[in-house]
PDB file of N, CA and C in Angstrom:
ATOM      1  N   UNK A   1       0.835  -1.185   0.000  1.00  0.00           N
ATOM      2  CA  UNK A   1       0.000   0.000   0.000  1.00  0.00           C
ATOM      3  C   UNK A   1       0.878   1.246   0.000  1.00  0.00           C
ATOM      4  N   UNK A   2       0.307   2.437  -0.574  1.00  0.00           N
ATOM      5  CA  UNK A   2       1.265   3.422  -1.065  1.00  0.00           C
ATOM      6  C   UNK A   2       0.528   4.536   0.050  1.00  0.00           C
ATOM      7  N   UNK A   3       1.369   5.467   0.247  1.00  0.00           N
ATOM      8  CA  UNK A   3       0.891   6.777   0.866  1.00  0.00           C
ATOM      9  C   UNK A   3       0.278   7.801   0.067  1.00  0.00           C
ATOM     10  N   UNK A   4       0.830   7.610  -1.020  1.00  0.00           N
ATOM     11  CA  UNK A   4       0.853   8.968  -1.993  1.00  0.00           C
ATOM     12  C   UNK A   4      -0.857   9.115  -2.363  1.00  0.00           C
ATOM     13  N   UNK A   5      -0.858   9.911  -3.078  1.00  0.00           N
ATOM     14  CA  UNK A   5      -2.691  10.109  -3.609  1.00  0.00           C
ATOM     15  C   UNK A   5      -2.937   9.578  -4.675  1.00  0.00           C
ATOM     16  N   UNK A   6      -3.951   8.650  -4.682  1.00  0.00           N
ATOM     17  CA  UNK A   6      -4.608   7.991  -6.056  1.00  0.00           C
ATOM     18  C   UNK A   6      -4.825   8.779  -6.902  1.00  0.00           C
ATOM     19  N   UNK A   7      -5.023   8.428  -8.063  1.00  0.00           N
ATOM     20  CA  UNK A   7      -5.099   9.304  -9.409  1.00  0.00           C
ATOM     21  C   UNK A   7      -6.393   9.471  -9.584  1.00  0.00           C
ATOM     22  N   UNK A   8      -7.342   8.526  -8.781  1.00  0.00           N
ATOM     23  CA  UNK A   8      -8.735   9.507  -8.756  1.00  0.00           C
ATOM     24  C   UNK A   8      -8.677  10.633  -7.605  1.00  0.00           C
ATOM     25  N   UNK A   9      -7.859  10.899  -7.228  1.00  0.00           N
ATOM     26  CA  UNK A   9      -8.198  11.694  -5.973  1.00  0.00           C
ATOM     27  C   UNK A   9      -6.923  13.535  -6.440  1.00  0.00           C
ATOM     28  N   UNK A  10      -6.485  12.713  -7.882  1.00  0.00           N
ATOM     29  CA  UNK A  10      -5.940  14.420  -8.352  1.00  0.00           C
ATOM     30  C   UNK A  10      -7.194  14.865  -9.618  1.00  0.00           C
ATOM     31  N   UNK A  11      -6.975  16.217  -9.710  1.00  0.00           N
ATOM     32  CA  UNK A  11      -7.811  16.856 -10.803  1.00  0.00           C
ATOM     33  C   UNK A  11      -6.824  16.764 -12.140  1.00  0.00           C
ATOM     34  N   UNK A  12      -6.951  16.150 -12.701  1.00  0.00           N
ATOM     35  CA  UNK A  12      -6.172  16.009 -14.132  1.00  0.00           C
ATOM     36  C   UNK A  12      -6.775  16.786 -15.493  1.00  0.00           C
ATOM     37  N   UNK A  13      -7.865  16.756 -15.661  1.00  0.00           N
ATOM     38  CA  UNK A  13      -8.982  17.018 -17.015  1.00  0.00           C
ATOM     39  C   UNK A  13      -8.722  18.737 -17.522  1.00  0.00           C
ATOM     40  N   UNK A  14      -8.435  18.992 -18.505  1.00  0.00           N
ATOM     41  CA  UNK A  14      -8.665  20.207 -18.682  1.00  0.00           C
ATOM     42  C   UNK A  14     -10.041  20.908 -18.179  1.00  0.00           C
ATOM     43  N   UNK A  15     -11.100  19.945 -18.384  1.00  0.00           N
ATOM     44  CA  UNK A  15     -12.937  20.629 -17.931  1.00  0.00           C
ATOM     45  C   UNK A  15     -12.671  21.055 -16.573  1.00  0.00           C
ATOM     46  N   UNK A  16     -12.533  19.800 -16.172  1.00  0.00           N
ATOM     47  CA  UNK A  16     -12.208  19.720 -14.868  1.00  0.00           C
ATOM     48  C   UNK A  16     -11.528  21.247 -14.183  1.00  0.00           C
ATOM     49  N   UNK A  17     -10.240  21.016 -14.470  1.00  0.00           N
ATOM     50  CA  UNK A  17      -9.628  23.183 -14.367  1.00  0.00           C
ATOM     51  C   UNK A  17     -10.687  23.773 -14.373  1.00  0.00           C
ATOM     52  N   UNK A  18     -11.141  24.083 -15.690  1.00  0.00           N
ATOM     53  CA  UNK A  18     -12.151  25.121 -16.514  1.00  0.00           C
ATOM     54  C   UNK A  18     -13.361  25.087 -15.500  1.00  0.00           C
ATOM     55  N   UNK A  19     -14.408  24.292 -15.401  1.00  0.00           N
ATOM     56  CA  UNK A  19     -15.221  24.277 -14.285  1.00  0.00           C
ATOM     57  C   UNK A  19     -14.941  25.184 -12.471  1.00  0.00           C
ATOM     58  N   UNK A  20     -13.443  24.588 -12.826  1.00  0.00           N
ATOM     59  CA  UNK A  20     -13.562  25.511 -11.133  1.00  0.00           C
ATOM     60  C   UNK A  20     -13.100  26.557 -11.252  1.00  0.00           C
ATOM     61  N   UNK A  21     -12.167  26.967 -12.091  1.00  0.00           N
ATOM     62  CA  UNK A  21     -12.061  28.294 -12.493  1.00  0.00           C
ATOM     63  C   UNK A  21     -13.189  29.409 -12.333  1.00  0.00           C
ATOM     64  N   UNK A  22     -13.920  28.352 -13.181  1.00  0.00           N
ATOM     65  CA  UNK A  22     -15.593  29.613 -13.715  1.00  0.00           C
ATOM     66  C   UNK A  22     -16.142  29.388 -12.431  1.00  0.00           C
ATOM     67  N   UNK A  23     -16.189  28.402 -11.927  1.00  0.00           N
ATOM     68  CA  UNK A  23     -17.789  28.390 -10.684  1.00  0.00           C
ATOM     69  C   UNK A  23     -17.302  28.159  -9.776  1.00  0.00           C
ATOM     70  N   UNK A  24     -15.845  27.785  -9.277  1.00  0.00           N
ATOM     71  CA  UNK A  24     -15.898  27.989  -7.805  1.00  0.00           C
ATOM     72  C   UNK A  24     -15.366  28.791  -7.082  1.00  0.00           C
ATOM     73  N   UNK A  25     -15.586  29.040  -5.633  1.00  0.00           N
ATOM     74  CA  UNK A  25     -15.371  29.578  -4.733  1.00  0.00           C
ATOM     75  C   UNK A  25     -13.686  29.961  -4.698  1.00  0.00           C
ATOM     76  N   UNK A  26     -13.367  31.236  -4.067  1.00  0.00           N
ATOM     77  CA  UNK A  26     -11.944  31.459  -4.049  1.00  0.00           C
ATOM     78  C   UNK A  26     -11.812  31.454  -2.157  1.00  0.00           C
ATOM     79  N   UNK A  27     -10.570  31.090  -2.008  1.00  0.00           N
ATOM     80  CA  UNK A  27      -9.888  31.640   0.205  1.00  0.00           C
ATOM     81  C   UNK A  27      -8.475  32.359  -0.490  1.00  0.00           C
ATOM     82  N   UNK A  28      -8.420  33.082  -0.681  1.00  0.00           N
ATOM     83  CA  UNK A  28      -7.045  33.801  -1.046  1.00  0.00           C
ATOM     84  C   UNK A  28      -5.951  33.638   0.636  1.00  0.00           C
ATOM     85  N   UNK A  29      -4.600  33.520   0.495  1.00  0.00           N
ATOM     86  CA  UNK A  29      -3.528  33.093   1.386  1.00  0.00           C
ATOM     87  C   UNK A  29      -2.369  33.799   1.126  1.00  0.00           C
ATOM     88  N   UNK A  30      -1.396  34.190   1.966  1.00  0.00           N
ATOM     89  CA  UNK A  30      -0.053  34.502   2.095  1.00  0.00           C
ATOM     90  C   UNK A  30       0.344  33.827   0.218  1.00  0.00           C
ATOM     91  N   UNK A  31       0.233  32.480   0.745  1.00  0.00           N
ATOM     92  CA  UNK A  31       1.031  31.779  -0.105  1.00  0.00           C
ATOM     93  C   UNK A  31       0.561  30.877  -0.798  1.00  0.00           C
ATOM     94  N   UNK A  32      -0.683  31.061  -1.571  1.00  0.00           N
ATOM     95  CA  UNK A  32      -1.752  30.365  -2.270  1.00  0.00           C
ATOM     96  C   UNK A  32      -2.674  30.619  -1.684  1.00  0.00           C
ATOM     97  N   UNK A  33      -3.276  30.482  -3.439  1.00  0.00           N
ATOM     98  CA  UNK A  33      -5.080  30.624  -3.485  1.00  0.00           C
ATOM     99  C   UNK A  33      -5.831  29.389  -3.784  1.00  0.00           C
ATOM    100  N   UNK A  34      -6.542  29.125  -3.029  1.00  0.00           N
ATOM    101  CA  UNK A  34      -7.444  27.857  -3.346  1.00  0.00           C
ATOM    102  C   UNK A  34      -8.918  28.507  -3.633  1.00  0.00           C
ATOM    103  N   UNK A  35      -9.202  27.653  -4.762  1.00  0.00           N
ATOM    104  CA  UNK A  35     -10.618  27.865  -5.942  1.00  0.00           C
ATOM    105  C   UNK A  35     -11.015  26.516  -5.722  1.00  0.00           C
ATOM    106  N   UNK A  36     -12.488  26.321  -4.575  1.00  0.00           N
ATOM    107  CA  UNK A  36     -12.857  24.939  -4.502  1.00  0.00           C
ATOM    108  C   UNK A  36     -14.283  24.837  -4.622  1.00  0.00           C
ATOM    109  N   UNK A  37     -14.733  24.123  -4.611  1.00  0.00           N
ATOM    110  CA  UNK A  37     -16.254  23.699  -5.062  1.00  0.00           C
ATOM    111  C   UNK A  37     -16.705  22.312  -4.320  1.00  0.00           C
ATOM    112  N   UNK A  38     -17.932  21.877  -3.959  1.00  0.00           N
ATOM    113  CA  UNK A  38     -18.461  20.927  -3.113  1.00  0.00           C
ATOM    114  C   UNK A  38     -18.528  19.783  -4.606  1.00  0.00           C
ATOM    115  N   UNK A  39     -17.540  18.645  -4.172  1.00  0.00           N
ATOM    116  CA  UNK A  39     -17.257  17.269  -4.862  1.00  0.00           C
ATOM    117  C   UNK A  39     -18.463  16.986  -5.183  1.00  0.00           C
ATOM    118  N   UNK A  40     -18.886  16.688  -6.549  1.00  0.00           N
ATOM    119  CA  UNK A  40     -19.904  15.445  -6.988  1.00  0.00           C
ATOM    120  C   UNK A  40     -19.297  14.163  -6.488  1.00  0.00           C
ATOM    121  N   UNK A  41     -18.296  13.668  -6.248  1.00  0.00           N
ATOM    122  CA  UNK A  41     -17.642  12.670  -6.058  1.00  0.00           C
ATOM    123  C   UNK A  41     -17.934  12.226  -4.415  1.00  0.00           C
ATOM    124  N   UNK A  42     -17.830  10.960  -4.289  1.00  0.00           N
ATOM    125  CA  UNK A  42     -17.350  10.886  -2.967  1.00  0.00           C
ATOM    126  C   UNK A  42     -16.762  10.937  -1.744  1.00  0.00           C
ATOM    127  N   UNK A  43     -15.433  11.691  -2.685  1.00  0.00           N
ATOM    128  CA  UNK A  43     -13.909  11.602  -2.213  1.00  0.00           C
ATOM    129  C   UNK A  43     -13.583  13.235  -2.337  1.00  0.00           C
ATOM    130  N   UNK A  44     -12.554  13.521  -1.778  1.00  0.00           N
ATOM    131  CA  UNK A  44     -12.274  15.150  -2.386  1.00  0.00           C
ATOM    132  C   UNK A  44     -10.979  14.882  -3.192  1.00  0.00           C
ATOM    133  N   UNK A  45     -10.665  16.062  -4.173  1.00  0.00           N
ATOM    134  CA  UNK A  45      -9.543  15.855  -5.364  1.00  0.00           C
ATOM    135  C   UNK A  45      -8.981  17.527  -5.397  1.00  0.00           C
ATOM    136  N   UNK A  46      -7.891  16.956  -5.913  1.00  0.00           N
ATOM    137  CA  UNK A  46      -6.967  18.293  -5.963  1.00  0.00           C
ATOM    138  C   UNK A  46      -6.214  18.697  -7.160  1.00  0.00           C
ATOM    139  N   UNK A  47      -6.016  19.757  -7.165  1.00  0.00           N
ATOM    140  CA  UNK A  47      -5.351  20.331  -8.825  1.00  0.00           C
ATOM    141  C   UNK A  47      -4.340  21.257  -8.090  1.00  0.00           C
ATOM    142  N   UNK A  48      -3.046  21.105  -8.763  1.00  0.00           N
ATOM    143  CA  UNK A  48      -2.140  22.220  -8.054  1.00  0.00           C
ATOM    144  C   UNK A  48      -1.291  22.864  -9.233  1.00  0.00           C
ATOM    145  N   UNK A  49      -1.410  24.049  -9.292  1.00  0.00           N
ATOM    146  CA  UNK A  49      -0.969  25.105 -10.376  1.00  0.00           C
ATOM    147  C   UNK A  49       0.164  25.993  -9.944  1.00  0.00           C
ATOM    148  N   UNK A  50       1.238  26.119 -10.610  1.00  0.00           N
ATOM    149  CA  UNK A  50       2.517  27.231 -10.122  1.00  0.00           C
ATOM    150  C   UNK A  50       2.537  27.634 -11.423  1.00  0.00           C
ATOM    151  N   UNK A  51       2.634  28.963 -11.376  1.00  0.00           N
ATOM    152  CA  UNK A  51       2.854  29.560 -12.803  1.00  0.00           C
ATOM    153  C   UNK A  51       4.922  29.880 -12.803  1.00  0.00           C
ATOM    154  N   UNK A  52       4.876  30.620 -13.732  1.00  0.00           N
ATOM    155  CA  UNK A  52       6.957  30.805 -13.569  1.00  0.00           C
ATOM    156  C   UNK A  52       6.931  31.824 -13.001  1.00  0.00           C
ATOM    157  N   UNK A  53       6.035  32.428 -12.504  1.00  0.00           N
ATOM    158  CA  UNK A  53       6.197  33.725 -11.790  1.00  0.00           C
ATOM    159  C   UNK A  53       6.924  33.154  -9.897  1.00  0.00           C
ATOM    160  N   UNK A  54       6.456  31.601  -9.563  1.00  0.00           N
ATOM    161  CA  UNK A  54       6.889  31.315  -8.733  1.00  0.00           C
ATOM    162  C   UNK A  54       8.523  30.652  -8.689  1.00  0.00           C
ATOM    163  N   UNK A  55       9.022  30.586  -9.530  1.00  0.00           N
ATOM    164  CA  UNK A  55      10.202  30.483  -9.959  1.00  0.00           C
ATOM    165  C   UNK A  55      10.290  29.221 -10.861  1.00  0.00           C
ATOM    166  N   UNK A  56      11.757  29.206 -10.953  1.00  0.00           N
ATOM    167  CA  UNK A  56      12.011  28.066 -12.353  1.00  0.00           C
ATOM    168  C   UNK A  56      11.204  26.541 -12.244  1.00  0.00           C
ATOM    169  N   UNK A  57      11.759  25.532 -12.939  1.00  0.00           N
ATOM    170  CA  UNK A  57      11.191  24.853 -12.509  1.00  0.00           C
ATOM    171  C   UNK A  57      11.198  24.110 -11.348  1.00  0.00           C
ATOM    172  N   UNK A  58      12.410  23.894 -10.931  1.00  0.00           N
ATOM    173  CA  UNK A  58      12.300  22.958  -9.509  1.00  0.00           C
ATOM    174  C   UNK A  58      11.807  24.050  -8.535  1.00  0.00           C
ATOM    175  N   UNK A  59      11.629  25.016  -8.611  1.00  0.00           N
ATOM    176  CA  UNK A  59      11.255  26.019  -7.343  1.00  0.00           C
ATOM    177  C   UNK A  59       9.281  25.312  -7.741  1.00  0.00           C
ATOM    178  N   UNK A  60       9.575  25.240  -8.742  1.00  0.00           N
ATOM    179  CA  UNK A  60       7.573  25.089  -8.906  1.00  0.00           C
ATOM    180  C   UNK A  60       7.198  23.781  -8.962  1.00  0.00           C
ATOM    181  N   UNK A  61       8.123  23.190  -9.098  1.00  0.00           N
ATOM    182  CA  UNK A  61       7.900  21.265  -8.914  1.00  0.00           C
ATOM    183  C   UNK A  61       7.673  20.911  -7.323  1.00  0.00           C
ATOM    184  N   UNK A  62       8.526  21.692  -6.744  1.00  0.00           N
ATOM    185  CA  UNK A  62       8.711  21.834  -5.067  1.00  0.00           C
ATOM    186  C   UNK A  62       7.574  21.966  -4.353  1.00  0.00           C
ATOM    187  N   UNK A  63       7.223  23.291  -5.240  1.00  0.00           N
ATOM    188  CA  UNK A  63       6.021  23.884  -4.318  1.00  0.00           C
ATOM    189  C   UNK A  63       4.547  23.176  -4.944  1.00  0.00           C
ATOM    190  N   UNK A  64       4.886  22.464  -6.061  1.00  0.00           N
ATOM    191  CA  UNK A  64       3.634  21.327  -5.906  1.00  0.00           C
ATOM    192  C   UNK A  64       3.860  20.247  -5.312  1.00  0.00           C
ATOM    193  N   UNK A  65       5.169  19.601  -4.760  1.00  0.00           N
ATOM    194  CA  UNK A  65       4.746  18.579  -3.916  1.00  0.00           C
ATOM    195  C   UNK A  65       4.485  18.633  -2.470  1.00  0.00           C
ATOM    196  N   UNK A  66       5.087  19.954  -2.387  1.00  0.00           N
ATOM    197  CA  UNK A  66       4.275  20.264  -1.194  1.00  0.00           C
ATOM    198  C   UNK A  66       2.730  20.805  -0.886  1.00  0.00           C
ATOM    199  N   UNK A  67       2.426  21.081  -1.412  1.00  0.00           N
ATOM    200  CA  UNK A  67       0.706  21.304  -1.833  1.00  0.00           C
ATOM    201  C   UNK A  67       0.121  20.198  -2.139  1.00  0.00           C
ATOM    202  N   UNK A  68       0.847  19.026  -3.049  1.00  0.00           N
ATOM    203  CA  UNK A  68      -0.119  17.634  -2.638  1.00  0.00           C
ATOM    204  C   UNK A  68       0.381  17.004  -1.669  1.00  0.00           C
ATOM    205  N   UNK A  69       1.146  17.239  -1.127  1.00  0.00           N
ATOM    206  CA  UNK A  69       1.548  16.804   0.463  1.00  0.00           C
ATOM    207  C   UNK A  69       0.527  17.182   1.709  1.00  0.00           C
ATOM    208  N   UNK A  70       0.287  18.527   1.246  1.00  0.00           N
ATOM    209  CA  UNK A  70      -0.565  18.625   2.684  1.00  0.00           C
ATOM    210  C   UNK A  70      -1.863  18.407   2.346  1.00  0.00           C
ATOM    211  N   UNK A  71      -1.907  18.542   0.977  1.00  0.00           N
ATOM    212  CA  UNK A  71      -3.504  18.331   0.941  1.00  0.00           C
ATOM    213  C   UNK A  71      -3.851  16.947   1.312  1.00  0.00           C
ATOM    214  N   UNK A  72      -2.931  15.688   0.949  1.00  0.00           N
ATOM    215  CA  UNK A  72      -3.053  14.212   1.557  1.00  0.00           C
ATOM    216  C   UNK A  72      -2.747  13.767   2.776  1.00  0.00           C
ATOM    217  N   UNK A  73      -2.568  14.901   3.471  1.00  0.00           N
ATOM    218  CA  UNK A  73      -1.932  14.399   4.784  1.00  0.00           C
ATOM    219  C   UNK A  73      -3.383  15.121   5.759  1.00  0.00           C
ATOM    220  N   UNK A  74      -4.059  15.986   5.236  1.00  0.00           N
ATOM    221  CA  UNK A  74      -4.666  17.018   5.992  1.00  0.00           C
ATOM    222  C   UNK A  74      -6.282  17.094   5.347  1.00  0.00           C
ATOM    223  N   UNK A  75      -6.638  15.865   3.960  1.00  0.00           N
ATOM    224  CA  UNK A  75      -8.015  15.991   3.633  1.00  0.00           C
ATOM    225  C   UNK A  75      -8.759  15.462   4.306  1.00  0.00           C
ATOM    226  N   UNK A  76      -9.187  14.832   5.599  1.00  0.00           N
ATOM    227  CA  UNK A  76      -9.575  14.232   6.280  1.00  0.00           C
ATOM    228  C   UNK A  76     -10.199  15.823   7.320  1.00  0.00           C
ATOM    229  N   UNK A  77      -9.429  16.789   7.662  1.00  0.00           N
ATOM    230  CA  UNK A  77     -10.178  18.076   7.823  1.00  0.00           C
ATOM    231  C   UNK A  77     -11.357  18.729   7.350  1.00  0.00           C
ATOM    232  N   UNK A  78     -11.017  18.292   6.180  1.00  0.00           N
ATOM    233  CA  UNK A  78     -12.521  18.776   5.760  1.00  0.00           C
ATOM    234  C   UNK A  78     -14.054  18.522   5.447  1.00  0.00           C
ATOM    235  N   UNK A  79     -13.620  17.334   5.935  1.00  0.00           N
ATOM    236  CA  UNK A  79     -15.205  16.270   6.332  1.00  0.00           C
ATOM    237  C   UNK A  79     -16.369  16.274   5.496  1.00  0.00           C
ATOM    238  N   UNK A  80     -15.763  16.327   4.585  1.00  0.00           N
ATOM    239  CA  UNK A  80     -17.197  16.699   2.806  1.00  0.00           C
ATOM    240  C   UNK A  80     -15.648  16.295   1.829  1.00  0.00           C
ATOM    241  N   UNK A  81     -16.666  15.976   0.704  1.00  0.00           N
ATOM    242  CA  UNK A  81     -16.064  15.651  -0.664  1.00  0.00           C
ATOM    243  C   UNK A  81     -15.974  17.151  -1.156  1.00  0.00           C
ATOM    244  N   UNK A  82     -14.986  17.724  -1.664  1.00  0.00           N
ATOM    245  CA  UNK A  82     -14.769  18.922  -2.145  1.00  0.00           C
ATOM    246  C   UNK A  82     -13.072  18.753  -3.022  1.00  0.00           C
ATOM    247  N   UNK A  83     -13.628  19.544  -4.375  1.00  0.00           N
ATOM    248  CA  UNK A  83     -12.477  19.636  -5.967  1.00  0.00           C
ATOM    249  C   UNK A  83     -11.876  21.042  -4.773  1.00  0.00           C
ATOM    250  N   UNK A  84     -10.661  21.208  -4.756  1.00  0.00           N
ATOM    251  CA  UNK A  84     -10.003  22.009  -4.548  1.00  0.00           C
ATOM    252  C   UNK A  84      -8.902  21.806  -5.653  1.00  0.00           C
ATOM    253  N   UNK A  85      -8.514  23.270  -5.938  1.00  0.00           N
ATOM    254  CA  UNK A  85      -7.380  24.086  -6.894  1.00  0.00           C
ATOM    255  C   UNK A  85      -6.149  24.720  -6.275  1.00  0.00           C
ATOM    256  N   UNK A  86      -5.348  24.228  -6.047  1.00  0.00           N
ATOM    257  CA  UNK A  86      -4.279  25.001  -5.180  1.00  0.00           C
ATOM    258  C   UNK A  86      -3.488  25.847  -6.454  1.00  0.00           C
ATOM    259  N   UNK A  87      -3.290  27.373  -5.810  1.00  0.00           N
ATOM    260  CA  UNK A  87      -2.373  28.262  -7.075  1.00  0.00           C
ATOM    261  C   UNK A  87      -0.993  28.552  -6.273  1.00  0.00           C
ATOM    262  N   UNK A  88      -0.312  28.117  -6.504  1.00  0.00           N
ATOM    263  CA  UNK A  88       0.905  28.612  -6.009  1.00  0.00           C
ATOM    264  C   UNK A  88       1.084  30.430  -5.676  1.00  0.00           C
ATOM    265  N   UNK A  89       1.357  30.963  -5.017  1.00  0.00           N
ATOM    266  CA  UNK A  89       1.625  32.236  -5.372  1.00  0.00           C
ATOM    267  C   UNK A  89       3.629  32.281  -5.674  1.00  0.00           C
ATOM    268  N   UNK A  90       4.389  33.559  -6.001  1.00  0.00           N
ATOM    269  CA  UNK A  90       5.319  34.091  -6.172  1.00  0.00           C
ATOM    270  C   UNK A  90       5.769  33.777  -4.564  1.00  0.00           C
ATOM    271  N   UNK A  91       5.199  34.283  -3.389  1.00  0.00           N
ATOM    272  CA  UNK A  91       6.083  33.844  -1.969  1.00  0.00           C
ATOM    273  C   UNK A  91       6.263  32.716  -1.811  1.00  0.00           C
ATOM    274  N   UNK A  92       5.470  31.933  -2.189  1.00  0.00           N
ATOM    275  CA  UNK A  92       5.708  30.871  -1.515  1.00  0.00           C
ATOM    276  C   UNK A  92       7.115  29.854  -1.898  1.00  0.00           C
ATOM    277  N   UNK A  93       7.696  30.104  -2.790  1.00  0.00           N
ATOM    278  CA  UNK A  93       8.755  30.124  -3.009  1.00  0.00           C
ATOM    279  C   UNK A  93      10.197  29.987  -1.961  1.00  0.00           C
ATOM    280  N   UNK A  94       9.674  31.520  -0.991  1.00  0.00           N
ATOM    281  CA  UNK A  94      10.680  31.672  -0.127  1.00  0.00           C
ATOM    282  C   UNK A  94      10.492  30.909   1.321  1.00  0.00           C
ATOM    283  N   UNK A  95       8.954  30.557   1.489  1.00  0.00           N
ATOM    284  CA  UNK A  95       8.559  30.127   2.598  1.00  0.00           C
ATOM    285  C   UNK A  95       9.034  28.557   3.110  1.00  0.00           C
ATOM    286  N   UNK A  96       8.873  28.470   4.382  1.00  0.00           N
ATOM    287  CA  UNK A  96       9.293  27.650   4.893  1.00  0.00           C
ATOM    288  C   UNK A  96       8.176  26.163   5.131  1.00  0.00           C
ATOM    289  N   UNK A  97       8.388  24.932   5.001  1.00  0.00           N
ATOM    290  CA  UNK A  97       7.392  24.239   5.155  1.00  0.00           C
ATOM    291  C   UNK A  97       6.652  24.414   6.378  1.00  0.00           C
ATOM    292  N   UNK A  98       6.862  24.895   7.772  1.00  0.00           N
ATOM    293  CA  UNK A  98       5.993  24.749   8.895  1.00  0.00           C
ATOM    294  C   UNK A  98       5.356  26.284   8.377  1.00  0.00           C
ATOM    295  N   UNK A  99       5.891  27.471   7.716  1.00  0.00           N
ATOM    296  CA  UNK A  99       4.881  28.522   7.524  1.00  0.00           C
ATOM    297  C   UNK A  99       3.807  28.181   6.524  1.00  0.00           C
ATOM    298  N   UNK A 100       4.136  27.383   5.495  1.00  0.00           N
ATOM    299  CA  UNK A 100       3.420  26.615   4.529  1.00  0.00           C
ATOM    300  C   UNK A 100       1.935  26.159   4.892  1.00  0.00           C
ATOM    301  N   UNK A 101       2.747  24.905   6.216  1.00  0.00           N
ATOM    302  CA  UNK A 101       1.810  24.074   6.680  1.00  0.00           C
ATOM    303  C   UNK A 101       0.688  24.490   7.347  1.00  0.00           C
ATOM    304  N   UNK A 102       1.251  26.249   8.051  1.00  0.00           N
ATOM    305  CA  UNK A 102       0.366  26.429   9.095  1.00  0.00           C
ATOM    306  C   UNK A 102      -1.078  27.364   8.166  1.00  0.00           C
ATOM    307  N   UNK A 103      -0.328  27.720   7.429  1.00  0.00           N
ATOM    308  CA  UNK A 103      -1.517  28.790   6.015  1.00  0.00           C
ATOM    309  C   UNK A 103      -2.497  27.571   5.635  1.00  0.00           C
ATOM    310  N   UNK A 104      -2.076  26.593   5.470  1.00  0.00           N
ATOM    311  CA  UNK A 104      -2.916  25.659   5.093  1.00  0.00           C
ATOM    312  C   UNK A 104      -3.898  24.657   5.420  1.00  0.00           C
ATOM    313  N   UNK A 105      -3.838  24.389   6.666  1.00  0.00           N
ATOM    314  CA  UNK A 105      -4.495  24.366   7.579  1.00  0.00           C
ATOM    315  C   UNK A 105      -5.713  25.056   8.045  1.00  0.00           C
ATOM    316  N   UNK A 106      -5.455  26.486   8.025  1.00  0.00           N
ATOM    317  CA  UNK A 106      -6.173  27.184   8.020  1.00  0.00           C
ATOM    318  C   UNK A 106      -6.864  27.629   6.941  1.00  0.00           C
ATOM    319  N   UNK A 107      -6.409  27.387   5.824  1.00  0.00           N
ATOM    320  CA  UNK A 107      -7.104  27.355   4.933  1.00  0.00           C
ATOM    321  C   UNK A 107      -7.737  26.098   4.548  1.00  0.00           C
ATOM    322  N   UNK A 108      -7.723  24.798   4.846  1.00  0.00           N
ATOM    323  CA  UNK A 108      -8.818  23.836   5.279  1.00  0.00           C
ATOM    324  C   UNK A 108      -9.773  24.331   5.884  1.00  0.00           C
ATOM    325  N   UNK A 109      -9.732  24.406   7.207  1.00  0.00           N
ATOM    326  CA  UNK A 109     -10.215  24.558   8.438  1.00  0.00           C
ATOM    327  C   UNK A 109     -11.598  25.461   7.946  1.00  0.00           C
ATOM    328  N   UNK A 110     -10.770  26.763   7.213  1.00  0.00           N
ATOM    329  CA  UNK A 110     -12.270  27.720   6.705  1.00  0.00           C
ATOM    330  C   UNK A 110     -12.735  26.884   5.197  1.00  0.00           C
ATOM    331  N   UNK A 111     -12.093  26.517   4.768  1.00  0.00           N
ATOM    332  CA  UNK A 111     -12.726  25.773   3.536  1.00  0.00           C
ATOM    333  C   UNK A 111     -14.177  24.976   4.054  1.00  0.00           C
ATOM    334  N   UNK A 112     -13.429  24.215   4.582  1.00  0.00           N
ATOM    335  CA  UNK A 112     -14.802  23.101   5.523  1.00  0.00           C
ATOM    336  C   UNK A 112     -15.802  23.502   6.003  1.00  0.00           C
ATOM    337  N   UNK A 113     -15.739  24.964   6.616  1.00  0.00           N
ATOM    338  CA  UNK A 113     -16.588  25.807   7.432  1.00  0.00           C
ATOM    339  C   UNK A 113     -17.254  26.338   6.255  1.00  0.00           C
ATOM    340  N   UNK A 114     -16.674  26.892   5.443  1.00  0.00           N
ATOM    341  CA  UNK A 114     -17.556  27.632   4.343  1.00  0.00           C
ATOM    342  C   UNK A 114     -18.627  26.460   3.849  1.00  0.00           C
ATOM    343  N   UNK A 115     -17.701  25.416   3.218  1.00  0.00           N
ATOM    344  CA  UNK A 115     -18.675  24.155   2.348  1.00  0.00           C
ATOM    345  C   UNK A 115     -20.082  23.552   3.770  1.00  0.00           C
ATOM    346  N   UNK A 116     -19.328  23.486   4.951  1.00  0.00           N
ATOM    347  CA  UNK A 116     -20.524  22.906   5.452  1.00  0.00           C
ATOM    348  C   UNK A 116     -21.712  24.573   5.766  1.00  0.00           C
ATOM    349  N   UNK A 117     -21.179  25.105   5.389  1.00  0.00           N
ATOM    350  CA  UNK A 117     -22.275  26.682   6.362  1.00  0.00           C
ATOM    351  C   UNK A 117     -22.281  27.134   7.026  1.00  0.00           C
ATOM    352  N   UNK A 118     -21.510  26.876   7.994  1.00  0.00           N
ATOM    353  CA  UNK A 118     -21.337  27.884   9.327  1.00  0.00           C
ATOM    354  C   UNK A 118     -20.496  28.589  10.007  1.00  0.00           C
TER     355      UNK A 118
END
């Protein structure tokens, strides 16, 4: 058995992008923006985007495995099936994984709160 995230559980599809782009919800962050929407699925799934504005490539390979890192270590927070979009920003680059970890979290934490309502 593997740790890593099943390939149903990443957003791969171009629609897929395009859909949450147009219709979902934004939590803007220090160091990413997440664009998420309440899962048709059972499961929640993730898409993670660095443009070159966050640096070359291993600076942006980095900062997506750390973004599907926490999102698999930490989807169990959000207690609903929900497509989340992680965008890299330009800081996050310089940031440190526990400042990373702690933005993100909290940006669960209100994700969940928003999707369930209260």
């Amino acid at each position: 058995m593997t740790e890593g995230l099943a390939a149903r559980q990443r957003i791969r599809k171009k629609k897929d992008f395009l859909v949450l782009y147009k219709k979902g919800r934004r939590y803007k962050s220090r160091y990413f923006s997440l664009i998420y929407s309440s899962g048709a699925l059972p499961y929640s799934r993730v898409g993670v985007v660095a443009s070159r504005k966050v640096g070359g490539a291993v600076v942006r390979n980095k900062a997506k495995r750390w973004m599907r890192e926490l999102f698999r270590r930490n989807r169990d927070a959000l207690e609903c099936p929900v497509d989340i979009l992680i965008v890299a920003m330009p800081e996050l680059a310089g940031a440190t994984w526990a400042e990373v970890r702690e933005e993100f979290l909290l940006a669960v934490r209100e994700v969940g709160r928003r999707i369930r309502g209260r």
